[in-house]
C-alpha atoms as a PDB file:
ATOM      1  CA  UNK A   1      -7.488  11.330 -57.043  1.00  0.00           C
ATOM      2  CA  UNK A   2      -4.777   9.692 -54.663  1.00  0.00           C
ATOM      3  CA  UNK A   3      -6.936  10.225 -51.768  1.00  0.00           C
ATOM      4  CA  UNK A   4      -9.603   8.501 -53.119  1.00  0.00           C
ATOM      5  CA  UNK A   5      -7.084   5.465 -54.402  1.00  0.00           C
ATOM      6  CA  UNK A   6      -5.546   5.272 -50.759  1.00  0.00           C
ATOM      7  CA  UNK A   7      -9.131   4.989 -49.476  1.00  0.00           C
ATOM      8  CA  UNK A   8     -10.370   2.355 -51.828  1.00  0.00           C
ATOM      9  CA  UNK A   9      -6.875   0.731 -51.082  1.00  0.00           C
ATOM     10  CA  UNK A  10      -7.437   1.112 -47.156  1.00  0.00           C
ATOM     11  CA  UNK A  11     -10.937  -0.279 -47.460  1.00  0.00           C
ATOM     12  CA  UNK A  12      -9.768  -3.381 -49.330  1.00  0.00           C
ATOM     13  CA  UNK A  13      -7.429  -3.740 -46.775  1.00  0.00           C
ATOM     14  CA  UNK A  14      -9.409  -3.533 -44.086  1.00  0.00           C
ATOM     15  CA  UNK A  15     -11.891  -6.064 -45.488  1.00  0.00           C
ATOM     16  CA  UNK A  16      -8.947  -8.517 -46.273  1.00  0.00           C
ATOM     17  CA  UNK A  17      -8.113  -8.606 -42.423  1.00  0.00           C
ATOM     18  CA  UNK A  18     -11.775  -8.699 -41.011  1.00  0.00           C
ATOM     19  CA  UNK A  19     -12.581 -11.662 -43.629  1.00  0.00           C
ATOM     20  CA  UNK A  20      -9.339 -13.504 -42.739  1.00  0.00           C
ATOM     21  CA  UNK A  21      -9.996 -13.248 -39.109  1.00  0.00           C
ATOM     22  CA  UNK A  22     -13.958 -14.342 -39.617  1.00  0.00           C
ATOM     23  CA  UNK A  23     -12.235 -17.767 -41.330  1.00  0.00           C
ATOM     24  CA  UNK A  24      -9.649 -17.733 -38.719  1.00  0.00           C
ATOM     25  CA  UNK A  25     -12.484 -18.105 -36.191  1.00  0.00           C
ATOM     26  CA  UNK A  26     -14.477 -20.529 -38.024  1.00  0.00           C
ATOM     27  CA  UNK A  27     -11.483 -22.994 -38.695  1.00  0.00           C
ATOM     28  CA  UNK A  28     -10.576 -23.130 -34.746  1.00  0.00           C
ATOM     29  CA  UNK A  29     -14.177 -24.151 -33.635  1.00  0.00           C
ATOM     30  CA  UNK A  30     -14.034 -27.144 -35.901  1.00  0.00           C
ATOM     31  CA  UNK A  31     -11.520 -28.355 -34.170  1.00  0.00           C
ATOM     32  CA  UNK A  32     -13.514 -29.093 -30.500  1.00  0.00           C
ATOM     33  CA  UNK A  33     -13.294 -32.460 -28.802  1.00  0.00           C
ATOM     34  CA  UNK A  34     -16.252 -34.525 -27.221  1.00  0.00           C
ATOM     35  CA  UNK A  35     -16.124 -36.824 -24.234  1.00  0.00           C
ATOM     36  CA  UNK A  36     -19.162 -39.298 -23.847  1.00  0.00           C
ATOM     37  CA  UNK A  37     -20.809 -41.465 -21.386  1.00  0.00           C
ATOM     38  CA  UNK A  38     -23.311 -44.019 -21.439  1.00  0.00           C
ATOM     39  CA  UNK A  39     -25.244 -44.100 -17.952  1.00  0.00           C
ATOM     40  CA  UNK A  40     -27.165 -47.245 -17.687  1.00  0.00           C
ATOM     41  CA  UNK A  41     -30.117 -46.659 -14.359  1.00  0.00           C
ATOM     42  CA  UNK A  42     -32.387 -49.764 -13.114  1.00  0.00           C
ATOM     43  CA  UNK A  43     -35.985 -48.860 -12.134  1.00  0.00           C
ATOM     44  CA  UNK A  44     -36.014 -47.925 -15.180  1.00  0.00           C
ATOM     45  CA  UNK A  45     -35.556 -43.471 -14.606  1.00  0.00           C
ATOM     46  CA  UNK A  46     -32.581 -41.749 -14.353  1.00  0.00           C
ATOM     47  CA  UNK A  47     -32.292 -40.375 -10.586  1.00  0.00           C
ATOM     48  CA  UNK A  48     -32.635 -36.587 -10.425  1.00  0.00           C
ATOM     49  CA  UNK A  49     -29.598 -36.443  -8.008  1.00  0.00           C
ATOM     50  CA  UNK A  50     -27.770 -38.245 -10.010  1.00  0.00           C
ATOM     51  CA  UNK A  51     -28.414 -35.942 -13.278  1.00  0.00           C
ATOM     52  CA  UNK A  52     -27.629 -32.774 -11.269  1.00  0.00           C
ATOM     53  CA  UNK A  53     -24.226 -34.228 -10.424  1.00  0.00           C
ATOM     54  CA  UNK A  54     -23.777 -35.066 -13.742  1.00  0.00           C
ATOM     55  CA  UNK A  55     -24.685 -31.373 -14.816  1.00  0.00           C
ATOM     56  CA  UNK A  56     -22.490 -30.230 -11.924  1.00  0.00           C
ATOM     57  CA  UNK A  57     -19.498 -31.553 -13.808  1.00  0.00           C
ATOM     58  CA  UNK A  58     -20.061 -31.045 -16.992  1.00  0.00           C
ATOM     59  CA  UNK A  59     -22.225 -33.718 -18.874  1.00  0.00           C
ATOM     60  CA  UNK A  60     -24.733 -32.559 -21.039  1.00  0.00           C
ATOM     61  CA  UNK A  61     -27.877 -35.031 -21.417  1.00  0.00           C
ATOM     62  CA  UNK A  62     -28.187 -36.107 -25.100  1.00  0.00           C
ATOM     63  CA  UNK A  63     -30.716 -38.772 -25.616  1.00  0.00           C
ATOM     64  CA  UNK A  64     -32.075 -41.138 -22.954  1.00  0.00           C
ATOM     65  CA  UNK A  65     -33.987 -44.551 -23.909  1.00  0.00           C
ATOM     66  CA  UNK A  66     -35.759 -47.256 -21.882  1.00  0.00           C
ATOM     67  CA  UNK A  67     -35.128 -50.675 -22.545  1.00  0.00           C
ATOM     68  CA  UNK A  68     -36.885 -54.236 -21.677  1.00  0.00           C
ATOM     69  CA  UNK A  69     -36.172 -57.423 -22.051  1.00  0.00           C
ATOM     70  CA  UNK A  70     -38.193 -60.477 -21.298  1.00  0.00           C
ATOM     71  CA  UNK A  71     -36.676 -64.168 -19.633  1.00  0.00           C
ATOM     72  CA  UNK A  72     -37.997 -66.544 -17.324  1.00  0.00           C
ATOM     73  CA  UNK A  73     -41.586 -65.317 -17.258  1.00  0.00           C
ATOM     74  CA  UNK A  74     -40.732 -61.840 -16.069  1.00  0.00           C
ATOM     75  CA  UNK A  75     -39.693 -58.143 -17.829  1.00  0.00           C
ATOM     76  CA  UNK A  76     -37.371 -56.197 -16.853  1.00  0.00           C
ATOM     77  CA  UNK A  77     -36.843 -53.009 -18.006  1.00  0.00           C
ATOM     78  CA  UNK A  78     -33.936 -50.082 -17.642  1.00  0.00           C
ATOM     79  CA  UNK A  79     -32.925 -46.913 -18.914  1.00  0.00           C
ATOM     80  CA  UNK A  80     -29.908 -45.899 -20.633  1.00  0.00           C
ATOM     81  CA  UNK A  81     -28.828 -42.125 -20.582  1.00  0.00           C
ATOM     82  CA  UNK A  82     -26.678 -40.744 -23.326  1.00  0.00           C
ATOM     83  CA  UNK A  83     -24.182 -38.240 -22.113  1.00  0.00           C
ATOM     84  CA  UNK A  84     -21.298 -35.795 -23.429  1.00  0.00           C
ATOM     85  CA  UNK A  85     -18.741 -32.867 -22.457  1.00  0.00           C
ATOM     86  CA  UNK A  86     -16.369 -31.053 -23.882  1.00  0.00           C
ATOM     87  CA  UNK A  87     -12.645 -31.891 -23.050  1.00  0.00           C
END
């Protein structure tokens, strides 16, 4: 009868101490920082060169638009890329 008490006991115990380490992990990734970048390329592309460097340190492409604007009788267009990193 006490064996099986201790073991219960033990099991509880054990299951304590894996389910506060599982929050313990959860509550420290919350907790990550973000760097960001706005890249703004003419010709309207972002250079591969260019994105490899970024890569190279780092940056992580998140979204990339193309913009255009009109004035004077002629477009011009652009692309914006979004970037981020950890810190």
């Amino acid at each position: 009868m006490k064996t099986k008490l201790s073991l219960i006991l033990a099991t509880v115990a054990l299951l304590f101490v894996v389910g506060w380490n599982g929050y313990g992990q959860k509550q420290s990734s919350s907790t990550q920082r973000w760097e960001y970048m706005t890249v703004l390329a003419q010709n309207s592309y972002l250079d591969d060169k260019k994105l490899n460097e970024l890569g190279e340190q780092g940056w992580e492409l998140v979204s990339a638009t193309t913009n255009c604007y009109s004035g004077s009788g002629t477009t011009s267009c652009y692309a914006v890329g979004y970037f981020k990193r950890t810190k």
